[in-house]
N, C-alpha and C. Protein backbone atom coordinates (compact mmCIF):
# COMPACT_ATOMS: atom_id res chain seq x y z
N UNK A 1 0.82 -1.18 0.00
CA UNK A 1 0.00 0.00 0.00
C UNK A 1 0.87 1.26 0.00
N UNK A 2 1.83 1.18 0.66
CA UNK A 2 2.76 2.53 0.86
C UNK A 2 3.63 2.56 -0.26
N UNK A 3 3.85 1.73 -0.72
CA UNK A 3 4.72 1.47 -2.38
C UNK A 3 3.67 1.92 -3.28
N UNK A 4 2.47 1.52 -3.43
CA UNK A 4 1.73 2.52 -4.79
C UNK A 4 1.26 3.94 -4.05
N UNK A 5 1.43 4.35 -2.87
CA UNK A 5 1.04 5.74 -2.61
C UNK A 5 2.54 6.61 -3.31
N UNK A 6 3.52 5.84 -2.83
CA UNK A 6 4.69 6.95 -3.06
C UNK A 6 4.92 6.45 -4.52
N UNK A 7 4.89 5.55 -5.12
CA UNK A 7 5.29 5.18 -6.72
C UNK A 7 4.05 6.48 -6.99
N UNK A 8 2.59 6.14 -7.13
CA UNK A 8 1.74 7.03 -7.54
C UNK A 8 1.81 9.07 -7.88
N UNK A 9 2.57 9.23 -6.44
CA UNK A 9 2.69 10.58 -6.36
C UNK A 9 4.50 11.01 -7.05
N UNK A 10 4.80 9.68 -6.93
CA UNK A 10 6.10 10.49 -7.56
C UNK A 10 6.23 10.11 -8.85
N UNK A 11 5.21 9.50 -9.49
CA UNK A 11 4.90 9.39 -10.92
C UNK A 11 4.33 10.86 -11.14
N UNK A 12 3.78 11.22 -10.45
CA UNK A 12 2.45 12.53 -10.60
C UNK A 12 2.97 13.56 -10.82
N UNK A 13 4.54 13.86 -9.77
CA UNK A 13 5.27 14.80 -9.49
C UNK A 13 6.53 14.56 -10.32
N UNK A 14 6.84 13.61 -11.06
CA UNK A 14 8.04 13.27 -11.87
C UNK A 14 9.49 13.64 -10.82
N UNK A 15 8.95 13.07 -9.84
CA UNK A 15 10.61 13.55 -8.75
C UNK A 15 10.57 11.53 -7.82
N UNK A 16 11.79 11.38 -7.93
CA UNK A 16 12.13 10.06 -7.41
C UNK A 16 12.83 10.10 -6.13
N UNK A 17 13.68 11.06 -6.17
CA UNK A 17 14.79 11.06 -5.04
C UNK A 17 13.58 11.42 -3.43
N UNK A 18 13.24 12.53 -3.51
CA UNK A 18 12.26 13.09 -2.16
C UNK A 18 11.72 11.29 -1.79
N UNK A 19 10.99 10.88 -2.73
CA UNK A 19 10.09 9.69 -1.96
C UNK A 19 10.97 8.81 -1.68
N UNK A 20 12.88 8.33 -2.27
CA UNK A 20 13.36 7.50 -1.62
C UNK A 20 13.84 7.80 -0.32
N UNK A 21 14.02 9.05 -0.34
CA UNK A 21 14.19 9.24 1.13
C UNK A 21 13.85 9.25 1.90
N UNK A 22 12.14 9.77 1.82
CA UNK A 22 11.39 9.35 2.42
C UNK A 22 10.97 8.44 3.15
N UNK A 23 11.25 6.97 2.17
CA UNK A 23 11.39 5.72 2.30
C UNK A 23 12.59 5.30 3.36
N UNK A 24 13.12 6.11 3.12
CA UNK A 24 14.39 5.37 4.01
C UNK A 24 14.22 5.85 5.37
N UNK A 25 14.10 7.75 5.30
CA UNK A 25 13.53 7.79 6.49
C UNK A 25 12.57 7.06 7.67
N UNK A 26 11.61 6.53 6.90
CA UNK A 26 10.49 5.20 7.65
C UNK A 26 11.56 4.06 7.77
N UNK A 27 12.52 3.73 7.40
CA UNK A 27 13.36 2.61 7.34
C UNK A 27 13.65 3.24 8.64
N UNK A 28 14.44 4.42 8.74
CA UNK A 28 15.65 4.90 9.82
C UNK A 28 14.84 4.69 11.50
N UNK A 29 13.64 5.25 11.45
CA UNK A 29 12.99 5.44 12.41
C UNK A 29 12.67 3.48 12.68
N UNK A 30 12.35 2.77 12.05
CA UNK A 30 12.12 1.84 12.31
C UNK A 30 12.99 1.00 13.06
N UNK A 31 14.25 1.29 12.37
CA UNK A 31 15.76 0.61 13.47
C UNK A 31 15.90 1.22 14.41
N UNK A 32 15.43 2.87 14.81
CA UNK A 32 15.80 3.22 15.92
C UNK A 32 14.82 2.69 16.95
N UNK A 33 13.40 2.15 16.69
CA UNK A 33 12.86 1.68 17.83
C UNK A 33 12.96 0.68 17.96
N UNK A 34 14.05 -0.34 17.40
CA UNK A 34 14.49 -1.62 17.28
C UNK A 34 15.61 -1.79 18.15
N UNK A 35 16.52 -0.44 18.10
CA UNK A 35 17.59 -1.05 19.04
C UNK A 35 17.55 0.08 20.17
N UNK A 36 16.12 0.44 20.56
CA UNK A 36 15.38 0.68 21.82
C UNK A 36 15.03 -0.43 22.65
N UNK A 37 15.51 0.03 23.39
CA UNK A 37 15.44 -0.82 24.98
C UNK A 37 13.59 -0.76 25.37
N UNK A 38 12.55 -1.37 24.45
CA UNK A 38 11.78 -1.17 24.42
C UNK A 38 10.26 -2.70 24.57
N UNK A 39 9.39 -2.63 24.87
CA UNK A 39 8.61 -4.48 24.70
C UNK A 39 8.82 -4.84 23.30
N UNK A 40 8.39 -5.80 23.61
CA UNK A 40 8.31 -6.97 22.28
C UNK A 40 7.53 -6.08 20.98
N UNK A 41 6.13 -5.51 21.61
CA UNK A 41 5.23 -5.50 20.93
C UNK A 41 5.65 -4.06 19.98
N UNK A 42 6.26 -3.37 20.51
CA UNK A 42 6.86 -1.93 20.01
C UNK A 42 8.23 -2.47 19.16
N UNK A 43 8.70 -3.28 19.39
CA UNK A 43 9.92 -4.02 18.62
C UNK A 43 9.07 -4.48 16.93
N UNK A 44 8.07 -5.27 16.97
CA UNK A 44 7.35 -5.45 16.28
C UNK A 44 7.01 -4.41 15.31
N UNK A 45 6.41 -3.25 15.72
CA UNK A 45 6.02 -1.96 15.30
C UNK A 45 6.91 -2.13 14.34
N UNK A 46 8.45 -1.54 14.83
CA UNK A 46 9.45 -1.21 14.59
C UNK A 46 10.29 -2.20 13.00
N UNK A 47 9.94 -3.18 13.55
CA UNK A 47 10.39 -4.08 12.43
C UNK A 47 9.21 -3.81 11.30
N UNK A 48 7.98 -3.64 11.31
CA UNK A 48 7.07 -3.40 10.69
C UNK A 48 7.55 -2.22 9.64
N UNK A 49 7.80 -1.05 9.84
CA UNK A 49 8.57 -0.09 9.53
C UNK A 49 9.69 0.15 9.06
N UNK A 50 10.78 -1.36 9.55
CA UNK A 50 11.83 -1.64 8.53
C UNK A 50 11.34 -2.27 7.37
N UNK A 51 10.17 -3.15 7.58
CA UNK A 51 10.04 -3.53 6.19
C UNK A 51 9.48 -3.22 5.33
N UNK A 52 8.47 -1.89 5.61
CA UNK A 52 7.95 -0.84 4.89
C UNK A 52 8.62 -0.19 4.23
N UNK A 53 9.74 0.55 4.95
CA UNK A 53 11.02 1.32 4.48
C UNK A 53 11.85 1.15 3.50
N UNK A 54 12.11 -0.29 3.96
CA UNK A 54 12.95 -0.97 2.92
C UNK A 54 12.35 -1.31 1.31
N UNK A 55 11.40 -2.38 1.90
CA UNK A 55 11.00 -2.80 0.22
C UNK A 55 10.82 -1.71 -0.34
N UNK A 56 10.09 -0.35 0.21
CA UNK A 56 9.31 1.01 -0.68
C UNK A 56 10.88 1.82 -1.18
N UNK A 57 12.08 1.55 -0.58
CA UNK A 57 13.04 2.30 -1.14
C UNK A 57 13.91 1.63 -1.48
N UNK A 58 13.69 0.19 -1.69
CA UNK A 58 14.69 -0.38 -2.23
C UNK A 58 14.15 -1.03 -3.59
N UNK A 59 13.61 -2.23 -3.87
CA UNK A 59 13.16 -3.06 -4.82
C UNK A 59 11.50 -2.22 -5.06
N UNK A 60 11.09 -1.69 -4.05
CA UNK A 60 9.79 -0.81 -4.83
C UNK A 60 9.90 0.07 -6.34
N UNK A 61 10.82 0.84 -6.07
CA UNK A 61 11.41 1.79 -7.28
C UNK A 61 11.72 1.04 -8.74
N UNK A 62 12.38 -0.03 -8.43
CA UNK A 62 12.23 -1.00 -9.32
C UNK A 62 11.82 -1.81 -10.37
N UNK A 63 10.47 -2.29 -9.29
CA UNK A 63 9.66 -2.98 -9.81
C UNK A 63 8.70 -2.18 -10.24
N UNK A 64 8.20 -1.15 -10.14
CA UNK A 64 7.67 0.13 -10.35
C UNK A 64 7.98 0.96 -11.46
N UNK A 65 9.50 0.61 -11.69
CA UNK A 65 10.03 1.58 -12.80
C UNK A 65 9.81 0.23 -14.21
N UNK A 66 9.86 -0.91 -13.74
CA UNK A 66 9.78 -2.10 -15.01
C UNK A 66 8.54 -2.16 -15.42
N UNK A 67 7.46 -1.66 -14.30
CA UNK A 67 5.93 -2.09 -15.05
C UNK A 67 5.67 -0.69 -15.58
N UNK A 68 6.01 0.57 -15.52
CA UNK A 68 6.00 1.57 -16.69
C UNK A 68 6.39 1.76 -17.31
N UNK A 69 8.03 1.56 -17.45
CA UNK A 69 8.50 1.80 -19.21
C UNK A 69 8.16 1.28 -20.26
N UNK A 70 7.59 -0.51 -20.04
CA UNK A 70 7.30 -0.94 -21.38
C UNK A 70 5.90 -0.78 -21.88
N UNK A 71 5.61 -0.12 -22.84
CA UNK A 71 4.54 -0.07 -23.45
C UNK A 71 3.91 -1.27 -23.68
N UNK A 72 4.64 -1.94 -24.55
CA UNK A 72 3.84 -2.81 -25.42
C UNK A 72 2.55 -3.84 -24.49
N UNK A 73 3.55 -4.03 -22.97
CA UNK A 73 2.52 -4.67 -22.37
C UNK A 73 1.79 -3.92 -21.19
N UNK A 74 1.00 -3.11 -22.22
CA UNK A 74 0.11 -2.07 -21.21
C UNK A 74 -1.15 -2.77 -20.15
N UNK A 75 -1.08 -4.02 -20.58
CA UNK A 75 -2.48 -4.51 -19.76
C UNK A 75 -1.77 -5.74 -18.51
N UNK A 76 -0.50 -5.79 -18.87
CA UNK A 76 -0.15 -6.23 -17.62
C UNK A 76 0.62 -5.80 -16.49
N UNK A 77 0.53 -4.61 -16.59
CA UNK A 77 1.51 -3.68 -15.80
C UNK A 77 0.72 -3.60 -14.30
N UNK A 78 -0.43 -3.86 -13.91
CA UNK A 78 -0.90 -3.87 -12.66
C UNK A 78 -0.36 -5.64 -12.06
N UNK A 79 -0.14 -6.20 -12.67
CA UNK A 79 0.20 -7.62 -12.42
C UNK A 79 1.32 -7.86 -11.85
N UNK A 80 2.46 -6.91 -12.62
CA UNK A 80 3.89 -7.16 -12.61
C UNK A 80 3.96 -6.23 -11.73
N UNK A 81 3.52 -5.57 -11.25
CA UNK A 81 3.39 -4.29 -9.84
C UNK A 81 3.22 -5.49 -8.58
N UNK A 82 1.91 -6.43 -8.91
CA UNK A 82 1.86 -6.71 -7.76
C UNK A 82 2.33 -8.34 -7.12
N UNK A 83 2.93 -8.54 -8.23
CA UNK A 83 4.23 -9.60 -8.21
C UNK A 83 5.06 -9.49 -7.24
């Protein structure tokens, strides 16, 4: 869900860099409540948020950038998004 909000708007806005950082930012915050001296259940959170972070600024951009460049297969590009 957070990978087609930020793919979506930074298709909209033709700018890539702001939303990876973005992305990473949610990554950054996620390790810091990870190696908080904190419960289980907030550890959880936390890891939740690394893996938000990550996939949306790492392999999101990606897979995102392969299902729009090619034309020819315009009707499977929601597929290969959600591959």
């Amino acid at each position: 869900m957070v990978l087609g909000v930020f793919a979506y708007f930074s298709d909209k806005k033709k700018l890539r860099s702001p939303f990876i950082f973005a992305a990473q930012l949610i990554n950054l915050i996620g390790y810091i409540i990870n190696i908080t001296d904190a419960p289980s259940g907030v550890k959880y959170f936390g890891t939740f948020w690394c893996v938000v972070g990550g996939y949306t600024a790492g392999t999101g951009p990606i897979i995102w950038w392969v299902t729009i460049r090619d034309s020819v297969c315009y009707n499977n590009r929601p597929m290969l998004f959600l591959t």
